[in-house]
C-alpha atoms as a PDB file:
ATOM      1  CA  UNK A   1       0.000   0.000   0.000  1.00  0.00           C
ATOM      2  CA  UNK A   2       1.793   3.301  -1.116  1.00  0.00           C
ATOM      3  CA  UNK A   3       0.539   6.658   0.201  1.00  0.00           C
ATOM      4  CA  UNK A   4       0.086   9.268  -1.686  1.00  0.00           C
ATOM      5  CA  UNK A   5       0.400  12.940  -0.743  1.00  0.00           C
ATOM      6  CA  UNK A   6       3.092  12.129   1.416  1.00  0.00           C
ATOM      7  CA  UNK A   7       3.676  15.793   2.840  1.00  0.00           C
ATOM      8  CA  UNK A   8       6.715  17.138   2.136  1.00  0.00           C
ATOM      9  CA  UNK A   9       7.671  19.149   5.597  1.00  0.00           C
ATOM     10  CA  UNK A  10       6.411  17.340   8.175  1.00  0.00           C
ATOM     11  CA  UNK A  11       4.380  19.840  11.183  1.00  0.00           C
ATOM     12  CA  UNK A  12       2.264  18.615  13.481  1.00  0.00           C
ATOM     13  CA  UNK A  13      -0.990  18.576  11.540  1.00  0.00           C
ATOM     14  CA  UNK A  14       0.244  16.781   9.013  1.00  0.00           C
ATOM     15  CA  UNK A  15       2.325  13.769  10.256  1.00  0.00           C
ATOM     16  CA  UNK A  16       0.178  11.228  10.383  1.00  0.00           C
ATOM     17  CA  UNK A  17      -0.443  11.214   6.805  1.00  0.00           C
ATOM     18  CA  UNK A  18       3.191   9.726   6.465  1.00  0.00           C
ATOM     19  CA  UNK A  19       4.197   6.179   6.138  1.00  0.00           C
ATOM     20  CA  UNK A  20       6.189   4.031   8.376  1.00  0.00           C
ATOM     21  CA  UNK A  21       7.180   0.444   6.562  1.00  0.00           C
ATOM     22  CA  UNK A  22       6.733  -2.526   8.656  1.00  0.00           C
ATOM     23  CA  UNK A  23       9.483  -5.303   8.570  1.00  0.00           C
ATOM     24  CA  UNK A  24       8.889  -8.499  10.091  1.00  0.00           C
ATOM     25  CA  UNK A  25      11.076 -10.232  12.920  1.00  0.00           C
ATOM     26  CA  UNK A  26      12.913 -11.922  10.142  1.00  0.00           C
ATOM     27  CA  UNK A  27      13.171  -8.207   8.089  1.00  0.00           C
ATOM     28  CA  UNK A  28      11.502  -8.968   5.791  1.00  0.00           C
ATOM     29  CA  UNK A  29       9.261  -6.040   4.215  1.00  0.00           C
ATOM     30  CA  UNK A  30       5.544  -6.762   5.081  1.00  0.00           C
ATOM     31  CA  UNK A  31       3.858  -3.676   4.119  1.00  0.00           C
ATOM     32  CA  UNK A  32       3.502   0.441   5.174  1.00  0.00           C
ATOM     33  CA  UNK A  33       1.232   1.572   7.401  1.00  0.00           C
ATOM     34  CA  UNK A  34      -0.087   5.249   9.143  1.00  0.00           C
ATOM     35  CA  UNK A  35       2.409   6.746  10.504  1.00  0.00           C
ATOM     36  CA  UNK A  36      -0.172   6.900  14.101  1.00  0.00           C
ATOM     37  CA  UNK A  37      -0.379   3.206  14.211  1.00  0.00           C
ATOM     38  CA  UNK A  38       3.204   2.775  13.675  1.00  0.00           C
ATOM     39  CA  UNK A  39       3.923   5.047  16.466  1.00  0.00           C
ATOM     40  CA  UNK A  40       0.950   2.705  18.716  1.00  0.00           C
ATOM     41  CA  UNK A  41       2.845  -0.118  17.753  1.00  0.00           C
ATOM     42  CA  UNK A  42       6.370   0.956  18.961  1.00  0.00           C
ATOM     43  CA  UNK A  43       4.615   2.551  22.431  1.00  0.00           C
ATOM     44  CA  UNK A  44       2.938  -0.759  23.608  1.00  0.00           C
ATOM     45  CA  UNK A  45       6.166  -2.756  22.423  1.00  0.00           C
ATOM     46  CA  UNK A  46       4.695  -4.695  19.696  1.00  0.00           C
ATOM     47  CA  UNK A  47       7.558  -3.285  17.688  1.00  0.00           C
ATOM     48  CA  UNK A  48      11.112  -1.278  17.802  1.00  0.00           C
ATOM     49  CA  UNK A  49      12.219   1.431  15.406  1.00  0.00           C
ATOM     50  CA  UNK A  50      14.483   0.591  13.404  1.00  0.00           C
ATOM     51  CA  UNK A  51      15.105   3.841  11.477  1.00  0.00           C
ATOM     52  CA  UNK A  52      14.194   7.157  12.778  1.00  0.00           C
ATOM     53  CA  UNK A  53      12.825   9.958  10.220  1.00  0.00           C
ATOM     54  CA  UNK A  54      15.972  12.629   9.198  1.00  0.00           C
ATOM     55  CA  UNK A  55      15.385  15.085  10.396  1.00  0.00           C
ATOM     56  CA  UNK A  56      13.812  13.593  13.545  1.00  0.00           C
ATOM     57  CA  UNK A  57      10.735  14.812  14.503  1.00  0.00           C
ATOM     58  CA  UNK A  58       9.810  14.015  17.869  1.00  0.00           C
ATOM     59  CA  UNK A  59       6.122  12.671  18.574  1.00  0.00           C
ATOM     60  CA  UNK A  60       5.077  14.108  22.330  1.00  0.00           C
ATOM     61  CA  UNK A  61       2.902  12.744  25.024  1.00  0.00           C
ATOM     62  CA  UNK A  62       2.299  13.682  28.382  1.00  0.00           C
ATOM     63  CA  UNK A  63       4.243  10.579  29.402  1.00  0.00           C
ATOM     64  CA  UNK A  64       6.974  10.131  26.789  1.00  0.00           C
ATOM     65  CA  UNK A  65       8.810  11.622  23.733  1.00  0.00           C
ATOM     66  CA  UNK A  66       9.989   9.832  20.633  1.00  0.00           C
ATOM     67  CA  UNK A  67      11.050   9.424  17.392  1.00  0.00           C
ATOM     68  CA  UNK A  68       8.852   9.590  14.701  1.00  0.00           C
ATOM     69  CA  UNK A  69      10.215   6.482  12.524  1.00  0.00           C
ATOM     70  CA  UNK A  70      10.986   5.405   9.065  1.00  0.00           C
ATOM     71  CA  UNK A  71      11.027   1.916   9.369  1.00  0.00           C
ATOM     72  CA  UNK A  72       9.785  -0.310  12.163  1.00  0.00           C
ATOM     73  CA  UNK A  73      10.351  -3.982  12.926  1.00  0.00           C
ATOM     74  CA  UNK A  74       7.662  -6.598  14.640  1.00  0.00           C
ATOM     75  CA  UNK A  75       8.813  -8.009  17.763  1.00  0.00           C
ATOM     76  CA  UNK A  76       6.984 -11.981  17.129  1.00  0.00           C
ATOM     77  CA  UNK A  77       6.904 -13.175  13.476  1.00  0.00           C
ATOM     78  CA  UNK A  78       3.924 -12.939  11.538  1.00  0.00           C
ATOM     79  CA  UNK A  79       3.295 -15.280   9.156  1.00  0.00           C
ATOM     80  CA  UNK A  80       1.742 -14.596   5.681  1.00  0.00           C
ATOM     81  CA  UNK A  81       0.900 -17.403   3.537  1.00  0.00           C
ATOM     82  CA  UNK A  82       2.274 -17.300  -0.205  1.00  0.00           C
ATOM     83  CA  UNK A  83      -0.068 -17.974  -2.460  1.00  0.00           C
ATOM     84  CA  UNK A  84       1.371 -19.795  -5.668  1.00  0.00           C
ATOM     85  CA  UNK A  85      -1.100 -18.198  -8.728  1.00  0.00           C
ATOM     86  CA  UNK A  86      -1.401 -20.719 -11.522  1.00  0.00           C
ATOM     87  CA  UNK A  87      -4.286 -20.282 -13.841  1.00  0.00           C
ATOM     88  CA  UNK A  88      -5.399 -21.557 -16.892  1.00  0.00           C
ATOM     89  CA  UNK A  89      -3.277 -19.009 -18.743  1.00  0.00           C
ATOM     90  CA  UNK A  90      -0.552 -20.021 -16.890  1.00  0.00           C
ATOM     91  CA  UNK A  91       2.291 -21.549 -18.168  1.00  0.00           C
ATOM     92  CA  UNK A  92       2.623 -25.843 -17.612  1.00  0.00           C
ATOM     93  CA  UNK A  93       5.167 -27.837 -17.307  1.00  0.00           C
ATOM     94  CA  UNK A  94       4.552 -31.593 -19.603  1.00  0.00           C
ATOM     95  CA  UNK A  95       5.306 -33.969 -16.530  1.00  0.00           C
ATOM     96  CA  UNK A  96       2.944 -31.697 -14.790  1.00  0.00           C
ATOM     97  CA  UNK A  97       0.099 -32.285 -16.742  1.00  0.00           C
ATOM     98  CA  UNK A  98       0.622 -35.990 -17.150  1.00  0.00           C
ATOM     99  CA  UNK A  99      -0.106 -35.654 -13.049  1.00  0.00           C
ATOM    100  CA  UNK A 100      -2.882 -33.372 -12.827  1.00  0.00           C
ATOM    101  CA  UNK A 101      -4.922 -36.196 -15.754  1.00  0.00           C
ATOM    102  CA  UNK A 102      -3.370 -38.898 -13.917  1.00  0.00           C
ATOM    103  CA  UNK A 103      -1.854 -40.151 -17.375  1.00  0.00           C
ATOM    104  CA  UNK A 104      -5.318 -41.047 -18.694  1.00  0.00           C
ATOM    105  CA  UNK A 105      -5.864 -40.264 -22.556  1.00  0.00           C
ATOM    106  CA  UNK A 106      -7.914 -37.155 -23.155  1.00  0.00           C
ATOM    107  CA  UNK A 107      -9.501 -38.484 -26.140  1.00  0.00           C
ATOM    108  CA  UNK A 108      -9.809 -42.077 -25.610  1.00  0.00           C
ATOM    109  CA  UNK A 109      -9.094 -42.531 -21.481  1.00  0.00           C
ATOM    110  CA  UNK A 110      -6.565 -45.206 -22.247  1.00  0.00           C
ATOM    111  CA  UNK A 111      -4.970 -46.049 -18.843  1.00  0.00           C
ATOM    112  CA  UNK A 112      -1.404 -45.023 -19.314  1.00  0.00           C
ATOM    113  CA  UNK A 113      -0.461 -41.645 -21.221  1.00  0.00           C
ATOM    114  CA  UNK A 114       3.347 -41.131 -21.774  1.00  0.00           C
ATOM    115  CA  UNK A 115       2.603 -38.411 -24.125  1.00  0.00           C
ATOM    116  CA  UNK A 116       1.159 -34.291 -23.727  1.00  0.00           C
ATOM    117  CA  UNK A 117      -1.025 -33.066 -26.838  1.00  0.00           C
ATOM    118  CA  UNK A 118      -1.354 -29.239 -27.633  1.00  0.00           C
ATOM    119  CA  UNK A 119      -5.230 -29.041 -27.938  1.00  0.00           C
ATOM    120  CA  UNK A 120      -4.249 -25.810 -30.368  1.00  0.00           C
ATOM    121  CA  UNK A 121      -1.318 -27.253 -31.810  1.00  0.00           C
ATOM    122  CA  UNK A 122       2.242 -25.551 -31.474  1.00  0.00           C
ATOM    123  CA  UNK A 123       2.847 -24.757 -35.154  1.00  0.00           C
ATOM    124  CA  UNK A 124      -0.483 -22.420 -35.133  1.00  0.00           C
ATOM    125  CA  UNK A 125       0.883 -20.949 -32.029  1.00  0.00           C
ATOM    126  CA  UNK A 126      -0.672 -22.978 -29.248  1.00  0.00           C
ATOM    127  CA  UNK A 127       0.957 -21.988 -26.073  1.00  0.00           C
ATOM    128  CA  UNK A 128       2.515 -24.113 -23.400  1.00  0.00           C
ATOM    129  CA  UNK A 129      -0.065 -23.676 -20.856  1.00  0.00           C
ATOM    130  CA  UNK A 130      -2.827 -25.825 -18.356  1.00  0.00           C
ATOM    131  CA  UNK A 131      -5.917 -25.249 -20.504  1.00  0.00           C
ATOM    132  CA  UNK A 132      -3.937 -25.966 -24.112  1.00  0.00           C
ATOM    133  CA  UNK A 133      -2.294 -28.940 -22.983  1.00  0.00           C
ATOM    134  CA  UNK A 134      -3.581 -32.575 -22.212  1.00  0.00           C
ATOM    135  CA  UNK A 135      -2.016 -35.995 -21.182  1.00  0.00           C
ATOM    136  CA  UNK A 136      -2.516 -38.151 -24.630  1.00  0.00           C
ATOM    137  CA  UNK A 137      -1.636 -41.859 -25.623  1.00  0.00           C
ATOM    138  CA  UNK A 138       0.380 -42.181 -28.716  1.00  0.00           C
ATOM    139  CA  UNK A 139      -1.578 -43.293 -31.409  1.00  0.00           C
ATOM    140  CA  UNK A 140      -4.389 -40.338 -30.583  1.00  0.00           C
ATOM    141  CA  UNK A 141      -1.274 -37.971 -30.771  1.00  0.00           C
ATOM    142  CA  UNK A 142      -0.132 -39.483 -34.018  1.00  0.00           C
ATOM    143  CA  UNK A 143      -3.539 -39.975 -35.256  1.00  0.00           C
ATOM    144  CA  UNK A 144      -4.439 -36.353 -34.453  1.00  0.00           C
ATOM    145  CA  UNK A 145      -1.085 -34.679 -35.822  1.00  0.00           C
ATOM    146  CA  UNK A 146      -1.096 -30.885 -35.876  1.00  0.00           C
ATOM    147  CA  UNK A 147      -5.059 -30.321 -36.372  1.00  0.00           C
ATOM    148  CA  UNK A 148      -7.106 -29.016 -33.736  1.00  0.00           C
ATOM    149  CA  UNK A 149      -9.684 -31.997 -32.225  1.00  0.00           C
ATOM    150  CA  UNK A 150     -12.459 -30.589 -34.097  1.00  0.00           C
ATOM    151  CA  UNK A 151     -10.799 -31.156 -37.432  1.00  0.00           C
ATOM    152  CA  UNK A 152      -9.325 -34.592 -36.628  1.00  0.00           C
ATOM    153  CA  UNK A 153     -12.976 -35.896 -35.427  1.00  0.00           C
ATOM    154  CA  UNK A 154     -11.817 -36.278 -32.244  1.00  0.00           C
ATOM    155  CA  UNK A 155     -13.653 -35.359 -29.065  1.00  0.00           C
ATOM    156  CA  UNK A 156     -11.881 -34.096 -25.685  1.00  0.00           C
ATOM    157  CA  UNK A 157     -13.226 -36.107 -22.802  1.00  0.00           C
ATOM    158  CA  UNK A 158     -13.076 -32.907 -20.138  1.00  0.00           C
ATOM    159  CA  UNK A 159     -11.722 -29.662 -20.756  1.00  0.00           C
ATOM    160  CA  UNK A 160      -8.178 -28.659 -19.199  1.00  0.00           C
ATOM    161  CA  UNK A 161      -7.906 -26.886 -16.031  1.00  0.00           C
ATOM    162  CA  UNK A 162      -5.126 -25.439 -14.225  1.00  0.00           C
ATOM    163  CA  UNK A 163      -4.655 -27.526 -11.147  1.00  0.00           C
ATOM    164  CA  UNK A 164      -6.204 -26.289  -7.946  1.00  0.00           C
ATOM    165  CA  UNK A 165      -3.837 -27.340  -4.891  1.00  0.00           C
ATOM    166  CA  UNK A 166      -6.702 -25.920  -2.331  1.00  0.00           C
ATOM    167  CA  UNK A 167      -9.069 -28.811  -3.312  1.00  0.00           C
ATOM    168  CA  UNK A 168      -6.022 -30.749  -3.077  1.00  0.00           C
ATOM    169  CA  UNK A 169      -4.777 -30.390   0.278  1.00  0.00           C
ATOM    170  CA  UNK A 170      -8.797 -30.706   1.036  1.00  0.00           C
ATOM    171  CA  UNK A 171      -9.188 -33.914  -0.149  1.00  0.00           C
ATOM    172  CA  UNK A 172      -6.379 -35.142   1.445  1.00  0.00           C
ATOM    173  CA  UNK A 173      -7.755 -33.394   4.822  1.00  0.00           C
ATOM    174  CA  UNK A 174     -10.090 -35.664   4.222  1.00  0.00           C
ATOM    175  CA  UNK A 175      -9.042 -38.859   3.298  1.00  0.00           C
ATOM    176  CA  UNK A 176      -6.565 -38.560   6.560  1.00  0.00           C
ATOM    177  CA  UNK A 177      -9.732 -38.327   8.701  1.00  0.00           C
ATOM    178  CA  UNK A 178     -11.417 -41.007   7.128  1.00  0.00           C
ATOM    179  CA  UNK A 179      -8.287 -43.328   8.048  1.00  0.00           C
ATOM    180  CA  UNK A 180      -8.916 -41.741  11.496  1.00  0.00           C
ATOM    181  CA  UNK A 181     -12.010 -42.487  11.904  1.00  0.00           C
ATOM    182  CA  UNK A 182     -12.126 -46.311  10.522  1.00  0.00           C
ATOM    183  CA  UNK A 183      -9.515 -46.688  13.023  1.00  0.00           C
END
């Protein structure tokens, strides 16, 4: 989150409309926040300054005085999940789409696929991603060359999808509870 209208002298009407950027235990950059919460933060010792604005420019209470800072750091580690984005669009790797259709045939679900088809084929510019590409047996491959399905008379048994690793790590949520509870 970037502020805008940062001001450019700070005075004491206007300093809370700076930003203070918030490093993690680890320092690793997290985000910037309000330059009042930042301040909140370092009073109750949820954090510690790491940089101090230059010039300084002290923030007042009846109680204390300090530095108005730059850069502050968290005191425990908070953890923010990374979310991997992988789309249809997205570019696929071949072994990975053998896994995701479980090296079944797209056309003709023959049980073991050692090969990947491009549904638009390469040499009219199909891409390399999860909704061109399919696992495929060799003789559909051969048989279906470099024509789209429609034009070799073939029919695609689902359509490609990029593989969804929530739905993943569900199912295996539950399959682990299932073995719990039948035991």
């Amino acid at each position: 989150m970037r502020f805008r209208n940062q001001p450019a002298v700070l005075t004491a009407d206007n300093w809370i409309r700076t930003s203070v950027l918030v490093l993690n235990v680890t320092f690793e950059a997290l985000t910037e926040i309000p330059a009042d919460r930042a301040v909140v933060l370092v009073s109750v010792g949820a954090a510690e300054s790491v940089a101090d604005r230059d010039p300084v420019f002290p923030i007042r209470s009846h109680y204390t005085e300090m530095a108005l800072p730059q850069t502050i750091r968290l005191l425990r580690y908070v953890y923010i999940e990374h979310y991997v984005l992988v789309y249809d669009g997205s570019r696929a790797t071949f072994a990975g789409v053998l896994r995701r259709d479980r090296y079944r045939c797209g056309y003709c679900d023959a049980s073991f696929a050692g090969t990947v088809d491009h549904i638009l084929p390469r040499s009219r510019g199909g891409p390399d991603t999860w909704g061109n590409l399919i696992a495929c047996c060799a003789e559909c491959n051969c048989y279906k060359s470099d024509r789209t399905p429609e034009e070799a008379g073939m029919r695609l048994l689902w359509e490609p999808k990029a593989p969804r690793h929530e739905e993943k790590t569900q199912q295996r949520i539950w399959k682990e509870m299932r073995a719990l509870r039948a035991s």
